[in-house]
C-alpha atoms as a PDB file:
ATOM      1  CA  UNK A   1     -14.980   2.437   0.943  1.00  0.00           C
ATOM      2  CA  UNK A   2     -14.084   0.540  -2.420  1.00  0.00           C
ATOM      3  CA  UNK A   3     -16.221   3.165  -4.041  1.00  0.00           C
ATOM      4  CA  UNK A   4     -14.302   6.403  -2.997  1.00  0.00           C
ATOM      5  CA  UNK A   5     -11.015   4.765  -3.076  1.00  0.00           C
ATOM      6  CA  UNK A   6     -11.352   4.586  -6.638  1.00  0.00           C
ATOM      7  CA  UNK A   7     -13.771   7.327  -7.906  1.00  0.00           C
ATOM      8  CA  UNK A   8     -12.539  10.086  -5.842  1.00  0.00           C
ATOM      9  CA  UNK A   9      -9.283   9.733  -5.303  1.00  0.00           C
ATOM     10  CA  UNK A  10      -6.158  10.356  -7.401  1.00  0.00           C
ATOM     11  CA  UNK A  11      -3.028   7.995  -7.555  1.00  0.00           C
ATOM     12  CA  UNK A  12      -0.818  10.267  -5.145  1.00  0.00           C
ATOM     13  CA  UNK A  13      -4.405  10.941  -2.227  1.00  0.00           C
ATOM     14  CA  UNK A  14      -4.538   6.696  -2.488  1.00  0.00           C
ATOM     15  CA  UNK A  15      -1.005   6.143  -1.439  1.00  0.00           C
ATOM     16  CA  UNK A  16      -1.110   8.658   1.552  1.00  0.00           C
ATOM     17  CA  UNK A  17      -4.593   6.636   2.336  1.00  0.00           C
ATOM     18  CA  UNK A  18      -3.172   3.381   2.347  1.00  0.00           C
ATOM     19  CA  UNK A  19       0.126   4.276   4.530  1.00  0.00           C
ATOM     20  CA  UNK A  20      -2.199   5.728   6.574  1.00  0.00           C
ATOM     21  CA  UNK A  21      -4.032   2.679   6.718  1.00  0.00           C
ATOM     22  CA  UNK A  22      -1.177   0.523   6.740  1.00  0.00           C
ATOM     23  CA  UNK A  23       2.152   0.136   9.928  1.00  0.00           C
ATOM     24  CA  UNK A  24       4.916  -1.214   9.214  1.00  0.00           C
ATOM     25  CA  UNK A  25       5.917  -2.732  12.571  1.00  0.00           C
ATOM     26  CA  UNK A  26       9.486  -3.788  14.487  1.00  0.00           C
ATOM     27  CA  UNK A  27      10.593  -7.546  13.739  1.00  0.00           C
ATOM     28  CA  UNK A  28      10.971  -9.194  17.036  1.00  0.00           C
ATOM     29  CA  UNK A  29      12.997 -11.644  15.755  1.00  0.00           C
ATOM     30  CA  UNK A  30      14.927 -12.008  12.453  1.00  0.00           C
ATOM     31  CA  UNK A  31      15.055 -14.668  10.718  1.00  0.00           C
ATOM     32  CA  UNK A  32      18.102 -16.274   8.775  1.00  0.00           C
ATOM     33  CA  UNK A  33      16.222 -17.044   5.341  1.00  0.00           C
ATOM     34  CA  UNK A  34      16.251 -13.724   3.211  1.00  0.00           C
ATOM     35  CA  UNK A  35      13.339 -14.655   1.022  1.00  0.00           C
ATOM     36  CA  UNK A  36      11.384 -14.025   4.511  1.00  0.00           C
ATOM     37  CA  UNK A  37       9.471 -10.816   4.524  1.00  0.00           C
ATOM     38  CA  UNK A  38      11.210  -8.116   6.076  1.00  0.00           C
ATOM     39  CA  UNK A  39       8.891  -6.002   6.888  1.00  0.00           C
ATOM     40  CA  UNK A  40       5.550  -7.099   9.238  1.00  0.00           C
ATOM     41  CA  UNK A  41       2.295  -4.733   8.414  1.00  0.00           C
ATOM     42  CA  UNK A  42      -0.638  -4.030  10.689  1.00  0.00           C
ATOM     43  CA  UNK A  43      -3.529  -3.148   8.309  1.00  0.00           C
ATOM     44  CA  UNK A  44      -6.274  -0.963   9.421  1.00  0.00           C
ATOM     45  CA  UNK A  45     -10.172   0.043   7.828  1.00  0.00           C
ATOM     46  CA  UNK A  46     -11.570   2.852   8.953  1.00  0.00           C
ATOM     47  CA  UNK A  47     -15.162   2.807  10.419  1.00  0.00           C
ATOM     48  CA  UNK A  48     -16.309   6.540  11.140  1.00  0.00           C
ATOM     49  CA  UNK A  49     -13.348   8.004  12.686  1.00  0.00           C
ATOM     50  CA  UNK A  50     -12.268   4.519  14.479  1.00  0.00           C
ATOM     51  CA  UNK A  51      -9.467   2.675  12.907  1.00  0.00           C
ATOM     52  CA  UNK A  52     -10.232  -1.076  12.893  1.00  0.00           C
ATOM     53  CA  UNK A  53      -7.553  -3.517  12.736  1.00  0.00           C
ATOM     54  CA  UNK A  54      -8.631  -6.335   9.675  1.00  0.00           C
ATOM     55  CA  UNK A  55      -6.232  -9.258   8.466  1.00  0.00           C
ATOM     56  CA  UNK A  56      -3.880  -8.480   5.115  1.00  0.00           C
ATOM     57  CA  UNK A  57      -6.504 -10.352   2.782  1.00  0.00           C
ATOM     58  CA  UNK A  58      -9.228  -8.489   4.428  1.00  0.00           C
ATOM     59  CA  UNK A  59      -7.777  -5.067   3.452  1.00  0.00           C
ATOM     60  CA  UNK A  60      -6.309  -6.048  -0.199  1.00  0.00           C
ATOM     61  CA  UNK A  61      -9.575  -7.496  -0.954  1.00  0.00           C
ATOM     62  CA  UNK A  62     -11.496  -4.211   0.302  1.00  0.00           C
ATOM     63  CA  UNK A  63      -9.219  -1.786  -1.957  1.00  0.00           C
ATOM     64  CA  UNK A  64      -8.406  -4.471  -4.765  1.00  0.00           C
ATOM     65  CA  UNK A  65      -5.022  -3.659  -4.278  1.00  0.00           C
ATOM     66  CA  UNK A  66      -1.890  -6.072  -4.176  1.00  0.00           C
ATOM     67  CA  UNK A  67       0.632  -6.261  -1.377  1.00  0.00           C
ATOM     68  CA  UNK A  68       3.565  -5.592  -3.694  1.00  0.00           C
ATOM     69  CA  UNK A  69       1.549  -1.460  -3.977  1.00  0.00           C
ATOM     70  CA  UNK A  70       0.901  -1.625  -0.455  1.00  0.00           C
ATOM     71  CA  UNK A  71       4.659  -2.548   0.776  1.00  0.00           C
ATOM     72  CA  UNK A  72       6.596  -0.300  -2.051  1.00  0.00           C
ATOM     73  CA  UNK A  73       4.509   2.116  -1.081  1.00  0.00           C
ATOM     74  CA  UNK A  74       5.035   1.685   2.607  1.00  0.00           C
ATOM     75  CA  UNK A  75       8.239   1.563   1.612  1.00  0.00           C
ATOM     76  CA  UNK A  76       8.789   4.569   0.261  1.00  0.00           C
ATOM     77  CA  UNK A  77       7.142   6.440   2.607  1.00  0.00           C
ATOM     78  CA  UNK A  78       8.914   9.220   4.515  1.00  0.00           C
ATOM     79  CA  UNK A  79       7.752  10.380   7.863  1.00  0.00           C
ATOM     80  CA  UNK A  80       3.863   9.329   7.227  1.00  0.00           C
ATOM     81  CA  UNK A  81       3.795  11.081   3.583  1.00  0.00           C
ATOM     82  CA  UNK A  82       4.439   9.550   0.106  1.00  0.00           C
ATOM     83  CA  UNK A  83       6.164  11.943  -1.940  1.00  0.00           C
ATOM     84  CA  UNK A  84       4.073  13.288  -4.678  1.00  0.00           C
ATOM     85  CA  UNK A  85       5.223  12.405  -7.652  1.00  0.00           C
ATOM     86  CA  UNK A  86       7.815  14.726  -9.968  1.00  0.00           C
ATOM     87  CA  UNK A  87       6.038  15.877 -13.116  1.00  0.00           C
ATOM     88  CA  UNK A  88       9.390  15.220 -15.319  1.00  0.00           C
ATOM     89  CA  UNK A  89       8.959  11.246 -14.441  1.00  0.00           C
ATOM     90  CA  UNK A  90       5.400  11.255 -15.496  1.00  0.00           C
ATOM     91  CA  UNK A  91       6.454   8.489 -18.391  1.00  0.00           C
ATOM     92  CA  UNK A  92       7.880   6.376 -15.752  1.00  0.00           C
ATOM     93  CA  UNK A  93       5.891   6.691 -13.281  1.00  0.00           C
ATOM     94  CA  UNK A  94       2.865   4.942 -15.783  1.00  0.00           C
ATOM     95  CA  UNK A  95       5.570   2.454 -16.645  1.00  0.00           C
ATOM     96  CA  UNK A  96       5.968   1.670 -13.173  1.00  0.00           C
ATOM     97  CA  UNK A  97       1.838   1.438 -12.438  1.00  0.00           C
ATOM     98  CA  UNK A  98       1.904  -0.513 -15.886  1.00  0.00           C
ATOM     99  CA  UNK A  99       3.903  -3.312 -13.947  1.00  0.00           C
ATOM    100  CA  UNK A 100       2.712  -2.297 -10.569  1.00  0.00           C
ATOM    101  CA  UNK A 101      -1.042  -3.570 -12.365  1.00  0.00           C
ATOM    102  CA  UNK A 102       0.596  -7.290 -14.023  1.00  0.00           C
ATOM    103  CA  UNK A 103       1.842  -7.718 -10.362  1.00  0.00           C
ATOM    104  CA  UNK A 104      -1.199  -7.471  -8.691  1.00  0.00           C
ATOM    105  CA  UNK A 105      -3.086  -9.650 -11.338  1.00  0.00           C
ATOM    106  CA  UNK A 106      -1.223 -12.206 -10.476  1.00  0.00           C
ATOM    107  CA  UNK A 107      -3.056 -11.830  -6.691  1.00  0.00           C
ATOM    108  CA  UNK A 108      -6.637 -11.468  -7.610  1.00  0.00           C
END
């Protein structure tokens, strides 16, 4: 799974697989401090066409990804699709993955 994540797959086909992979979910109950997170994820693997639910470390670990990527992305995502990304904001976009990658060092 690591293998094709990484080899085969272009920045814009990895964000559409993880928010596939990845629900965001209702809060049953909010709670009063803001640093809280806001938004609870399911996270999913896929074996065959079965998708498995794993815990968060379970899935970062699998993709080497943080989950600052996996929520903005989640984030950003509009009705199950990330936006591909506009060819004029190429420069910022690598700025972006440039501190999108210190981020996640910080995890792993």
């Amino acid at each position: 799974m690591f293998s094709n994540f990484w080899s085969t797959m272009d920045w814009d086909q990895r964000k559409i697989y993880v928010v596939s992979l990845a629900d965001m979910v209702d809060v049953k109950r909010k709670m009063s401090d803001s640093k809280r997170r806001q938004y609870p994820v399911k996270y999913h693997l896929k074996k065959g066409d079965t998708k498995l639910q794993v815990c968060k470390n379970m899935f970062l670990s699998t993709l080497t990804l943080c989950e600052w990527a996996v929520q903005n992305w989640l984030k950003k995502d509009e009705d199950g699709m990330v936006p591909a990304k506009d060819r004029s904001m190429h420069a910022s976009n690598e700025l972006v993955n440039r501190e999108a990658s210190r981020k996640c060092e910080k995890f792993f």
